[in-house]
N, C-alpha and C. Protein backbone atom coordinates (compact mmCIF):
# COMPACT_ATOMS: atom_id res chain seq x y z
N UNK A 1 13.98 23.69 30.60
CA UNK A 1 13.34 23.40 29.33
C UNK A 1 13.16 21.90 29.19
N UNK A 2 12.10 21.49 28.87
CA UNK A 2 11.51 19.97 28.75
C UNK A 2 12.72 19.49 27.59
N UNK A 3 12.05 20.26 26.31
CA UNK A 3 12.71 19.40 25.34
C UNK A 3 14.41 19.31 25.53
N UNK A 4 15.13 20.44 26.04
CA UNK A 4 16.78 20.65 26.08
C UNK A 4 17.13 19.82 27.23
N UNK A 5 16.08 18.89 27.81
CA UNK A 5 16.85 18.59 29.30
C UNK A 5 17.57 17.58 29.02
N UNK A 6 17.91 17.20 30.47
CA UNK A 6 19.35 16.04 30.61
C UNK A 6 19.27 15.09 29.38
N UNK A 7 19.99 14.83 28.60
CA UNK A 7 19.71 12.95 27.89
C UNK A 7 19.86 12.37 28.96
N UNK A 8 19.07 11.02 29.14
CA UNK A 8 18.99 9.83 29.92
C UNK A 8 20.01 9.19 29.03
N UNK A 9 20.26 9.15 27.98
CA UNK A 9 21.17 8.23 27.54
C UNK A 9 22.04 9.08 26.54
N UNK A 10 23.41 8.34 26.40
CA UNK A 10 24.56 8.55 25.76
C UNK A 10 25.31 10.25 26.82
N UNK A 11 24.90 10.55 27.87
CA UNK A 11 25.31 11.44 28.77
C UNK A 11 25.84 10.73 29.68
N UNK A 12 26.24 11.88 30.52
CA UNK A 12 26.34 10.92 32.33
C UNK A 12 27.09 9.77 32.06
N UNK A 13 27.59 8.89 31.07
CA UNK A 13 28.37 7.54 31.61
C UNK A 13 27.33 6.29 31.43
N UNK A 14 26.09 6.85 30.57
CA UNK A 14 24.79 6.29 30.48
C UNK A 14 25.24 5.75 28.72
N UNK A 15 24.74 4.25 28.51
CA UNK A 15 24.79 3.94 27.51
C UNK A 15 24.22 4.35 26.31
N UNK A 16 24.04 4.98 24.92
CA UNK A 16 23.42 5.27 24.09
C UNK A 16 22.14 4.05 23.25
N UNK A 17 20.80 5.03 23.49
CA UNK A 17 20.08 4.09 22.98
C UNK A 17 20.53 3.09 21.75
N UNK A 18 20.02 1.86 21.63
CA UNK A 18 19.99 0.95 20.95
C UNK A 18 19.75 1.48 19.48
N UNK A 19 20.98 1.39 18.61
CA UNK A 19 20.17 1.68 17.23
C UNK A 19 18.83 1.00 16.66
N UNK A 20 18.53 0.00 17.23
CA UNK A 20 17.58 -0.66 16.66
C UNK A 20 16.19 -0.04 17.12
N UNK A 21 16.22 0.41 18.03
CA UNK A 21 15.14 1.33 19.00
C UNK A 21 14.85 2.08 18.29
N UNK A 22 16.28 3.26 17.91
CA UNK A 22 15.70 4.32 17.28
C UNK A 22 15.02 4.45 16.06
N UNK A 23 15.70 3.14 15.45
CA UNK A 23 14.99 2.93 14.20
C UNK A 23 13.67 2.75 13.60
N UNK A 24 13.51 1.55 14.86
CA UNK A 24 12.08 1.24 15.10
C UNK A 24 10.76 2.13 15.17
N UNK A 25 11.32 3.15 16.26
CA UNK A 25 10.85 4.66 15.96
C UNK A 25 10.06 5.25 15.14
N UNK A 26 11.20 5.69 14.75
CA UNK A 26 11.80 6.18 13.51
C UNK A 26 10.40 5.63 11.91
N UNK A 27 10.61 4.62 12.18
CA UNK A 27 9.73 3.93 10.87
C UNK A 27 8.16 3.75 11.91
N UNK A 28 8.10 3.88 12.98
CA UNK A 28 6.38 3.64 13.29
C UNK A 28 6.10 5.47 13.03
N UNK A 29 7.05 6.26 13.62
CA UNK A 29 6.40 7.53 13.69
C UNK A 29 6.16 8.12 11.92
N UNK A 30 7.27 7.26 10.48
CA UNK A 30 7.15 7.52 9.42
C UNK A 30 5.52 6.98 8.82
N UNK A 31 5.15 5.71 9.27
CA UNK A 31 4.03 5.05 8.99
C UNK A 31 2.81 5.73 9.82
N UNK A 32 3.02 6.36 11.03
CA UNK A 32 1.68 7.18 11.45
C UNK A 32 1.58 8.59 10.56
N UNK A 33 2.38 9.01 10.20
CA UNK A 33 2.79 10.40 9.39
C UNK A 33 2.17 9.98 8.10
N UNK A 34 2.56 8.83 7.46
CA UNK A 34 2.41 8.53 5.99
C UNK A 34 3.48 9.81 5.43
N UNK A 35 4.40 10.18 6.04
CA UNK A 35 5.65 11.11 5.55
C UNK A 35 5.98 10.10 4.31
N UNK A 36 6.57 11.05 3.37
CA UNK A 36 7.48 10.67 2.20
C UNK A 36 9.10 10.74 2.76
N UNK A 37 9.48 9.78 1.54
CA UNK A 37 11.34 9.28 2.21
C UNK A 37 11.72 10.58 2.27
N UNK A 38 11.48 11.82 1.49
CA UNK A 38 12.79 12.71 2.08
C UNK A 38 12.39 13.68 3.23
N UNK A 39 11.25 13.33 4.55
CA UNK A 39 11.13 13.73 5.87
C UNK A 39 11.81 12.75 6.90
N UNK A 40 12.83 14.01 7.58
CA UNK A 40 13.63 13.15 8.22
C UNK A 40 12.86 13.38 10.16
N UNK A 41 13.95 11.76 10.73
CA UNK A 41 13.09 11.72 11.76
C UNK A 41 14.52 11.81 12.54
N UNK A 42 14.41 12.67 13.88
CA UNK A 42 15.46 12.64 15.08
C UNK A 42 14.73 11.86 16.08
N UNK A 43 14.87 10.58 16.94
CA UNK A 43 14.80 10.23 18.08
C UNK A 43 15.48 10.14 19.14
N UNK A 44 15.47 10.93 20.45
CA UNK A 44 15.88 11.06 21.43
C UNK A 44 15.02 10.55 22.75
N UNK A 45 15.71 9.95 23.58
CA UNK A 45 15.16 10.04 24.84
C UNK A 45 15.47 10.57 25.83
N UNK A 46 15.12 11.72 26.50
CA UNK A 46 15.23 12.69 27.52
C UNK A 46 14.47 12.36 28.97
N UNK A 47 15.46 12.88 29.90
CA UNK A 47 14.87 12.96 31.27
C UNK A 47 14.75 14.21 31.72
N UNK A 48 13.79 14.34 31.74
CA UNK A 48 12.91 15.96 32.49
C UNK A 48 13.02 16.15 33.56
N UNK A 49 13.15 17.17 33.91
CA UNK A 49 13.33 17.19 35.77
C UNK A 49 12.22 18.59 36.14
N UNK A 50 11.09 18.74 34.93
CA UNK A 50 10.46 20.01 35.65
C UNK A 50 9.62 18.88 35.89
N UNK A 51 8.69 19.29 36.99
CA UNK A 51 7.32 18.76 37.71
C UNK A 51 6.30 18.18 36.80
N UNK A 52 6.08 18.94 35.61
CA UNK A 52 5.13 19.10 34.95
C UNK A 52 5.14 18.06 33.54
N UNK A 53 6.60 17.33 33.60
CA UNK A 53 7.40 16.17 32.49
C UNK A 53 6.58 14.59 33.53
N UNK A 54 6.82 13.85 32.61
CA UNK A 54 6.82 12.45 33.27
C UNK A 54 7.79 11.75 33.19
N UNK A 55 8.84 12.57 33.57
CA UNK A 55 10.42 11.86 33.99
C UNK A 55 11.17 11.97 32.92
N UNK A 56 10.93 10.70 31.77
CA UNK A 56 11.50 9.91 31.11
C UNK A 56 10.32 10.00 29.87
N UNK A 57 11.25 10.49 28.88
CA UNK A 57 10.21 10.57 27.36
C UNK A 57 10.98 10.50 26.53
N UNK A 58 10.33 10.01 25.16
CA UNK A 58 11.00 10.15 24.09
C UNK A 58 10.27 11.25 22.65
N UNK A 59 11.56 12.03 22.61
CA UNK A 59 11.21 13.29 21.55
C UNK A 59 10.83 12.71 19.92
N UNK A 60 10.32 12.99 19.32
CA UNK A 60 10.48 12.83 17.83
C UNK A 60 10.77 13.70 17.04
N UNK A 61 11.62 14.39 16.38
CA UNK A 61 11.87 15.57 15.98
C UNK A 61 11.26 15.19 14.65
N UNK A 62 10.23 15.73 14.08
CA UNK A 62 9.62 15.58 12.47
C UNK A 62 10.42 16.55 11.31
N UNK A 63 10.85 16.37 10.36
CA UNK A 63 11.76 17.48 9.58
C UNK A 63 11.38 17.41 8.40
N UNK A 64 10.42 17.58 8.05
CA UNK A 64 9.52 18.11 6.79
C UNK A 64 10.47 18.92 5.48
N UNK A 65 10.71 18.69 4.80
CA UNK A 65 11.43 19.26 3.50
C UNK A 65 10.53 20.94 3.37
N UNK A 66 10.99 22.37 3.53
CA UNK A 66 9.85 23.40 3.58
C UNK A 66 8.99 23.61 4.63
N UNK A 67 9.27 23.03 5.92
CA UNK A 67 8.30 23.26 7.16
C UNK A 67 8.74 23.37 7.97
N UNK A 68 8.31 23.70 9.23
CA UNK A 68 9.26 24.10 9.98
C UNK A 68 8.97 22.46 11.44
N UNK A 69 10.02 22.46 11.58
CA UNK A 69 10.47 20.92 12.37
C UNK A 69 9.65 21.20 13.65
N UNK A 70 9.01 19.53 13.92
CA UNK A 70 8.05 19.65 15.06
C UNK A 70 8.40 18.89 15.90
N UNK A 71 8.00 18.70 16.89
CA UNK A 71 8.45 17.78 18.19
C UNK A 71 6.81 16.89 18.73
N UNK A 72 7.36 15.66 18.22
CA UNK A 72 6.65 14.33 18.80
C UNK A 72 6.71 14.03 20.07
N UNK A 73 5.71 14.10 21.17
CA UNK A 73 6.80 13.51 22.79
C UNK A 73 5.37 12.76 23.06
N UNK A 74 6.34 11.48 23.59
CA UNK A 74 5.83 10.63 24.11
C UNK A 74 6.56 10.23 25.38
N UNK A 75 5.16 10.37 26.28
CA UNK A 75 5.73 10.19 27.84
C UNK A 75 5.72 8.74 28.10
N UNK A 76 7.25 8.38 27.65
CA UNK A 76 7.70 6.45 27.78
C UNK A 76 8.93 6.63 26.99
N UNK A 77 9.32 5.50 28.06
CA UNK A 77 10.88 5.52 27.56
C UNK A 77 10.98 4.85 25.94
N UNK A 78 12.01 5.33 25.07
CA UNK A 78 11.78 4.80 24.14
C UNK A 78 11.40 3.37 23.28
N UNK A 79 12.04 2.17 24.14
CA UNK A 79 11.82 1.21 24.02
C UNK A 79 10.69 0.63 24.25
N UNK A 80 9.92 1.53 25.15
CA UNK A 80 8.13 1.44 25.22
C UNK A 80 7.00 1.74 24.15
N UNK A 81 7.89 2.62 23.25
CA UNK A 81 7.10 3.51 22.42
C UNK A 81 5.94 2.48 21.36
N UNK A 82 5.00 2.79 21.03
CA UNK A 82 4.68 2.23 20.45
C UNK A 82 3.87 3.12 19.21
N UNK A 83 3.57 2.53 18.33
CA UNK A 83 2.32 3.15 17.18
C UNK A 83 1.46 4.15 17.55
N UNK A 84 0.44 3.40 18.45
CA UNK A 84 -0.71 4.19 19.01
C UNK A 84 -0.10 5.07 19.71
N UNK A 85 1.15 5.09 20.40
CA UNK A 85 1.48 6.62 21.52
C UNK A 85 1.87 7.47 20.36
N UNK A 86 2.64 7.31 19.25
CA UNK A 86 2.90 8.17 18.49
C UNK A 86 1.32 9.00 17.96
N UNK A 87 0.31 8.00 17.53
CA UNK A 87 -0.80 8.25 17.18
C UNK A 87 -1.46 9.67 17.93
N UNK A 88 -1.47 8.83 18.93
CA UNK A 88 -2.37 9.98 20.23
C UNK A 88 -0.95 11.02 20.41
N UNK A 89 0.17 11.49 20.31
CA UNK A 89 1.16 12.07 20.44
C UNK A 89 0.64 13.40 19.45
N UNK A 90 0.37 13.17 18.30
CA UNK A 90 0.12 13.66 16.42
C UNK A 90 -1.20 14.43 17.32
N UNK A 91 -2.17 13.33 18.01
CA UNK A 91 -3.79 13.85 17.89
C UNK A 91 -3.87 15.33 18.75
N UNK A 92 -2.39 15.34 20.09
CA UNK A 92 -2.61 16.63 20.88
C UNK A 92 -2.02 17.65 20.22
């Protein structure tokens, strides 16, 4: 499973992303959403090992107050992430 696979980080002996990363996130994927404060955001970065992943991605879990929770993936490690990948992430 893509989304359940290995964490690249805070597993394995692997350091846990940077809070500041996730945050960062966190508030570009709230500002492409135009979400209101009480939609919450999970950021993870996962390493995929099916064929069909590009290694190393980062999830966005969207949690809508009444909806049912969606998954953001952007193929880049999180510290890559930017606005526009979230953008084009939303558009597929």
């Amino acid at each position: 499973m893509a989304l359940f696979g290995a964490f690249l980080r805070g597993s394995f002996g692997l350091p846990k992303p940077d809070k500041q990363a996730v945050e960062r996130v966190k508030d570009l994927a709230r500002a492409a959403l135009q979400a209101p404060p009480e939609t919450a955001f999970a950021v993870n970065e996962i390493a995929c090992n099916d064929p069909g992943c590009p290694g190393i991605e980062t999830v966005i879990l969207v949690m809508e107050p009444g909806r049912k929770t969606r998954a953001v993936k952007v193929a880049k490690p999180l510290d890559e992430v930017a606005e526009r990948d979230i953008l084009e992430a939303l558009a597929v």
